[in-house]
Protein backbone atom coordinates (compact mmCIF):
# COMPACT_ATOMS: atom_id res chain seq x y z
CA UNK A 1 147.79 -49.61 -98.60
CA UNK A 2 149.14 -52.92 -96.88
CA UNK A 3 152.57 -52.24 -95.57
CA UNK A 4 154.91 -55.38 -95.18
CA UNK A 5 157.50 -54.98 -92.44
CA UNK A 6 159.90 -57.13 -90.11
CA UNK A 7 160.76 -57.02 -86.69
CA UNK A 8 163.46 -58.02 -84.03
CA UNK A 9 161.36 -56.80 -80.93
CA UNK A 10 161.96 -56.84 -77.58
CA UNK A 11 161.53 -54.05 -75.09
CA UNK A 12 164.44 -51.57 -76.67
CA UNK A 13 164.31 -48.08 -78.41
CA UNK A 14 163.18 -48.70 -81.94
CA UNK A 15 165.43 -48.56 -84.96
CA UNK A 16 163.75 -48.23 -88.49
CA UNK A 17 165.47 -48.96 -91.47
CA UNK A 18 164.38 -47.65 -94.64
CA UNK A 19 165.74 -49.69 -97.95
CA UNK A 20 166.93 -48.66 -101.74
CA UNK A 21 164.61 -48.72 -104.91
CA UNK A 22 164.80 -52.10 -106.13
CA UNK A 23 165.41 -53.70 -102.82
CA UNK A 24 163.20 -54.72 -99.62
CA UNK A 25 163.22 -54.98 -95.58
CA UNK A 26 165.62 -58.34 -95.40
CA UNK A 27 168.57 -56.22 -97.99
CA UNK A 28 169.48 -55.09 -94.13
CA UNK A 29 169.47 -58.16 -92.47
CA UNK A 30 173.80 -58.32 -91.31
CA UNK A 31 173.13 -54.70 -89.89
CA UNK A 32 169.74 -55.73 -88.58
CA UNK A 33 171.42 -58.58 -86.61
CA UNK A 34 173.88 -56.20 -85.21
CA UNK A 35 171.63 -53.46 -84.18
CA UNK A 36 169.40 -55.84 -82.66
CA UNK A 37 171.77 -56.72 -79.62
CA UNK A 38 170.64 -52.74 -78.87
CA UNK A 39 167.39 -52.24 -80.21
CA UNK A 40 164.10 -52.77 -81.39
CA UNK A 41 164.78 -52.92 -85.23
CA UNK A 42 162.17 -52.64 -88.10
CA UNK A 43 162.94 -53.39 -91.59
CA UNK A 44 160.32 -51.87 -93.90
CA UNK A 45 159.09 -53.31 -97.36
CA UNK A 46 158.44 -50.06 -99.21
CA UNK A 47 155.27 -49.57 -101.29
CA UNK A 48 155.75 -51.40 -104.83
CA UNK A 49 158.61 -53.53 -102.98
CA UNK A 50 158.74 -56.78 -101.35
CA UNK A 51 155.65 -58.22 -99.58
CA UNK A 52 154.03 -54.41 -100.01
CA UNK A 53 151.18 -53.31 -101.87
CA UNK A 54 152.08 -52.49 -105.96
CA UNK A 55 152.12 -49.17 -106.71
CA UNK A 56 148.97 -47.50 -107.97
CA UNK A 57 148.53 -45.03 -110.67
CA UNK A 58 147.86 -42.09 -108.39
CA UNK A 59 151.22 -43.50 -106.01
CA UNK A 60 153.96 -40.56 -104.94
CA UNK A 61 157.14 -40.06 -103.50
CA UNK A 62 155.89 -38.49 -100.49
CA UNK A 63 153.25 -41.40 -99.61
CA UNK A 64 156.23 -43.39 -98.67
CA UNK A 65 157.24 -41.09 -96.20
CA UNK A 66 153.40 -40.91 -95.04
CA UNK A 67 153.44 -44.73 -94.55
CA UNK A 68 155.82 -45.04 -92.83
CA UNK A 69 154.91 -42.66 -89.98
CA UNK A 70 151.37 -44.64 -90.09
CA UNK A 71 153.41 -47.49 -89.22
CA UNK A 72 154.89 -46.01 -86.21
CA UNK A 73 151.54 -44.57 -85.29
CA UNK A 74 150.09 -48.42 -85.77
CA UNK A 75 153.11 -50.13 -83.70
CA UNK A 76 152.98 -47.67 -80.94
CA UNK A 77 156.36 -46.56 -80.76
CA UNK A 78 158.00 -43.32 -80.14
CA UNK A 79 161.03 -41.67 -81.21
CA UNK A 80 162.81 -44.35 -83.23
CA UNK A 81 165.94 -43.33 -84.91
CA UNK A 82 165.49 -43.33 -89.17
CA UNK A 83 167.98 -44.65 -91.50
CA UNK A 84 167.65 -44.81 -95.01
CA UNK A 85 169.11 -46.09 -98.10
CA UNK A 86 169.01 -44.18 -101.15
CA UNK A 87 165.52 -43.82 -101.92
CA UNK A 88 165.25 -44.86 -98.39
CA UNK A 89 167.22 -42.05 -97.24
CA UNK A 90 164.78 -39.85 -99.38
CA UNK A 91 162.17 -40.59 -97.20
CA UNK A 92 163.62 -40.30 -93.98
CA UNK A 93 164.49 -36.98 -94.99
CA UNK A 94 161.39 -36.19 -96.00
CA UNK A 95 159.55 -37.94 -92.53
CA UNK A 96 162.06 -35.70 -90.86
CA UNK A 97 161.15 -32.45 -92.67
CA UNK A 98 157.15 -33.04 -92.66
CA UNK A 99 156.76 -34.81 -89.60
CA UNK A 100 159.97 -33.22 -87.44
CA UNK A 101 158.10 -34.80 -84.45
CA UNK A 102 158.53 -38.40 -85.44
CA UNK A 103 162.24 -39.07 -85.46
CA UNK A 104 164.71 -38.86 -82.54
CA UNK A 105 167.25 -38.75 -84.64
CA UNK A 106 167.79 -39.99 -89.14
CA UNK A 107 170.55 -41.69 -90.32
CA UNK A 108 171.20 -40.86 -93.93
CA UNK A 109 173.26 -43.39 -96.45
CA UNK A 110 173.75 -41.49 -100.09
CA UNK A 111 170.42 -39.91 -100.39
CA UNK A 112 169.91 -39.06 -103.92
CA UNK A 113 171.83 -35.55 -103.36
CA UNK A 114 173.14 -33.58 -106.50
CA UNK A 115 174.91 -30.72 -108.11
CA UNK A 116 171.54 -29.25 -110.67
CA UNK A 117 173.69 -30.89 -113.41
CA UNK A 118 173.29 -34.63 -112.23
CA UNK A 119 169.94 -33.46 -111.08
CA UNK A 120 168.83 -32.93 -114.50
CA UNK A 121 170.84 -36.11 -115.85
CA UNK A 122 169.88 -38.41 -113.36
CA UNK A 123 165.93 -37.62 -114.67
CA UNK A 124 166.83 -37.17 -118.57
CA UNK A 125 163.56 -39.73 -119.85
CA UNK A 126 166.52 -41.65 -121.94
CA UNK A 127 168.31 -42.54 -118.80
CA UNK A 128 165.59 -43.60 -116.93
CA UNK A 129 164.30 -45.61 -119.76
CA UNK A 130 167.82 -47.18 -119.84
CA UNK A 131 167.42 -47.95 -116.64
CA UNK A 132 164.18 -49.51 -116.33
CA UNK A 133 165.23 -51.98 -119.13
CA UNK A 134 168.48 -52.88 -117.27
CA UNK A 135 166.33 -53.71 -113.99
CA UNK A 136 163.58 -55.70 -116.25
CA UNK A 137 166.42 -57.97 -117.74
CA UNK A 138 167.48 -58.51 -113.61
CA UNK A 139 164.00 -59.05 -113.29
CA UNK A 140 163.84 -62.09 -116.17
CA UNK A 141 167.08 -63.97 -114.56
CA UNK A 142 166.87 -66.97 -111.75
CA UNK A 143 167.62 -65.95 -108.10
CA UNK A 144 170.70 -67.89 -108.73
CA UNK A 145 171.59 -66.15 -111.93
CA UNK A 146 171.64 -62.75 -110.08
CA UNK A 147 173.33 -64.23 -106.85
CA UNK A 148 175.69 -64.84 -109.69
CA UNK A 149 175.97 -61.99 -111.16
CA UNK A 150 176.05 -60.08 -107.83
CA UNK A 151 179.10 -62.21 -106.56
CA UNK A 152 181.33 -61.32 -109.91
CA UNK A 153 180.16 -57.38 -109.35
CA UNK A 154 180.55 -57.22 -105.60
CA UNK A 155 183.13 -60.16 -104.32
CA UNK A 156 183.17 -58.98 -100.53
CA UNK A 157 179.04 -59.13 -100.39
CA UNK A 158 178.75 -61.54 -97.88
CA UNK A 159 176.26 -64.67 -98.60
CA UNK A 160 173.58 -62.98 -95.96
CA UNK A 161 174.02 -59.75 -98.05
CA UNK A 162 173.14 -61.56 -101.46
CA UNK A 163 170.44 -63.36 -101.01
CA UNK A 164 167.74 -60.78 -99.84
CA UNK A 165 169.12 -58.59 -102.33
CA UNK A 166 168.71 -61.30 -105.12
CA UNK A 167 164.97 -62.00 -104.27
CA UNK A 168 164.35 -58.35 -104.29
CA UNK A 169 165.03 -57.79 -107.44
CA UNK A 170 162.24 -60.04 -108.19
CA UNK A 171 159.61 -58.53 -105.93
CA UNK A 172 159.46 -55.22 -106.45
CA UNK A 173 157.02 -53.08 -108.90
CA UNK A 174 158.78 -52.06 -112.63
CA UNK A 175 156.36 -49.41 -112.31
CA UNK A 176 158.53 -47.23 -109.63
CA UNK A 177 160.67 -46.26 -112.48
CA UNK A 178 158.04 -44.36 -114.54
CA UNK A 179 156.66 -42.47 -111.39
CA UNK A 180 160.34 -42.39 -109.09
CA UNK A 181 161.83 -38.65 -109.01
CA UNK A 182 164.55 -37.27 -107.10
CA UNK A 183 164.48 -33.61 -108.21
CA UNK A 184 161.98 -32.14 -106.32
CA UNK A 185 162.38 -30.73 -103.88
CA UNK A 186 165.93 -30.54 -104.08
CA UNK A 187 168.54 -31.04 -100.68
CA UNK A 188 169.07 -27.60 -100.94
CA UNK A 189 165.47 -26.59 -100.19
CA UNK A 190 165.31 -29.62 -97.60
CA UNK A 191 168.20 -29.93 -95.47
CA UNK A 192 167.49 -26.00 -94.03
CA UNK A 193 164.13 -28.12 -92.66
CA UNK A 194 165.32 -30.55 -90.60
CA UNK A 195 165.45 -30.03 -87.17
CA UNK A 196 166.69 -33.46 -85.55
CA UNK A 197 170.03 -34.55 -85.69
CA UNK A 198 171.25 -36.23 -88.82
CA UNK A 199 174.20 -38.56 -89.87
CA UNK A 200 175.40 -38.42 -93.46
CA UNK A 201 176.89 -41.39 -94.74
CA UNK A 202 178.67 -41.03 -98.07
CA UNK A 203 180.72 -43.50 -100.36
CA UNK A 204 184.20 -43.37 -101.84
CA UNK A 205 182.28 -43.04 -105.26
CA UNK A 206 178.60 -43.21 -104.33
CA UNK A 207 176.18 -40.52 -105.35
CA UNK A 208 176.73 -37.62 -102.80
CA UNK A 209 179.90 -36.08 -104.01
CA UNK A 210 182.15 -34.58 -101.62
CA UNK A 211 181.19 -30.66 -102.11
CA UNK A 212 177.44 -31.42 -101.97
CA UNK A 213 178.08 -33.23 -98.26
CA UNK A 214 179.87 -30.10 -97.45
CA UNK A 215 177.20 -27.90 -98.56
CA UNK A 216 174.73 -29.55 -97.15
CA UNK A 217 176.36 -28.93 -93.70
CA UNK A 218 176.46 -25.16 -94.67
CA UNK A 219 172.75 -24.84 -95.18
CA UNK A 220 172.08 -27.05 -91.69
CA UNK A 221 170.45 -24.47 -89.40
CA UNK A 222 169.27 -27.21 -86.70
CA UNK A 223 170.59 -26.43 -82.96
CA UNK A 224 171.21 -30.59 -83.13
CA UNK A 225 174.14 -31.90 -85.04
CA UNK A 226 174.33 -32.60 -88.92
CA UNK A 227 177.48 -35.38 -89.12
CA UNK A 228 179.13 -36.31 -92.19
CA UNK A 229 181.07 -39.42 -92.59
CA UNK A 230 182.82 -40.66 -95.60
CA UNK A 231 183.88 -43.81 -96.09
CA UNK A 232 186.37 -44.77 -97.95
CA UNK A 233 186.66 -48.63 -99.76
């Protein structure tokens, strides 16, 4: 699988970032820029995003997570601190829990973490069908329509913000929806697992409700720190 990545370099501790479904590498580009005075930063096209390889039949969850740490093991770093985005944030939970020696530290923004009830809805076929039509209609627009649209849906996006985030939503593979699942394993049977320390990043209204962030720091059994940090806006 060819893995599509981008890079500010320089000799500084490395910094992955790990995008959403639907987006690619560049979506991080303002926080890039800022991390970059500090570190070596690597934005990752995921498999079946971006500049990536498209997703083949036998594709999983997990391989993103495997990809990634073949990335590291290609570039020759050590340590880098993991943050993810969504189903970014799945996978540097999962590089954290089945390859604990990899990450110096993960940096989690509203991992797909849920109550068994939004579990099951979140999955429900008819939902995810819904979905998949919503993002296919996205798909059939102009750059500029969906620059459009995203200004009128998110007015304080900054112009650096929108236009990776435009042009992603015509790279990446329609296919992610029919093979994409969040419910195994859950954050209950993964968060016990990590060992590094973590930062949780939640959302006024994003998708990690307030008592599942406070669970989760009940079932942390690390000696490191779990952090959770809501922010509100």
């Amino acid at each position: 699988v060819s893995i599509h990545y981008y890079r500010t370099g320089g000799e500084k501790p490395p910094f992955i970032l790990l995008h959403g479904a639907t987006d690619n590498g560049l979506c991080w580009m303002p926080l890039a820029e800022f991390l970059s005075i500090n570190y070596d930063v690597i934005m990752v096209d995921a498999q079946g995003h971006g500049k990536s390889d498209r997703l083949g039949r036998d594709f999983q969850f997990s391989d993103h997570a495997r990809q990634v740490v073949e990335l590291v093991k290609q570039l020759g770093i050590s340590q880098p601190i993991i943050m993810g985005h969504s189903m970014g944030a799945g996978t540097t939970v999962n590089i954290a829990v089945e390859y604990p020696d990899v990450p110096k530290a993960i940096i989690l923004e509203d991992p797909a973490w849920m109550e068994p009830s939004r579990e099951a809805a979140a999955n429900d076929r008819q939902i995810r069908e819904d979905f998949a039509r919503r993002q296919e209609k996205i798909q059939a627009q102009t750059i500029e329509e969906i620059m459009a649209d995203g200004r009128r849906e998110n007015p304080t996006w900054s112009e650096a913000e929108l236009k990776p985030w435009a042009e992603s939503k015509k790279q990446y593979d329609p296919s992610l929806f029919s093979v994409l699942r969040i419910d195994r394993p859950t954050y209950r049977e993964l968060v016990p697992r990590i060992k590094c320390p973590a930062l949780l990043i939640t959302a006024e209204n994003g998708i990690v409700r307030p008592e599942v962030a406070a669970n989760a720091k009940i079932l942390w059994k690390s000696k490191h720190p779990f952090t959770w940090v809501k922010i509100d806006g």
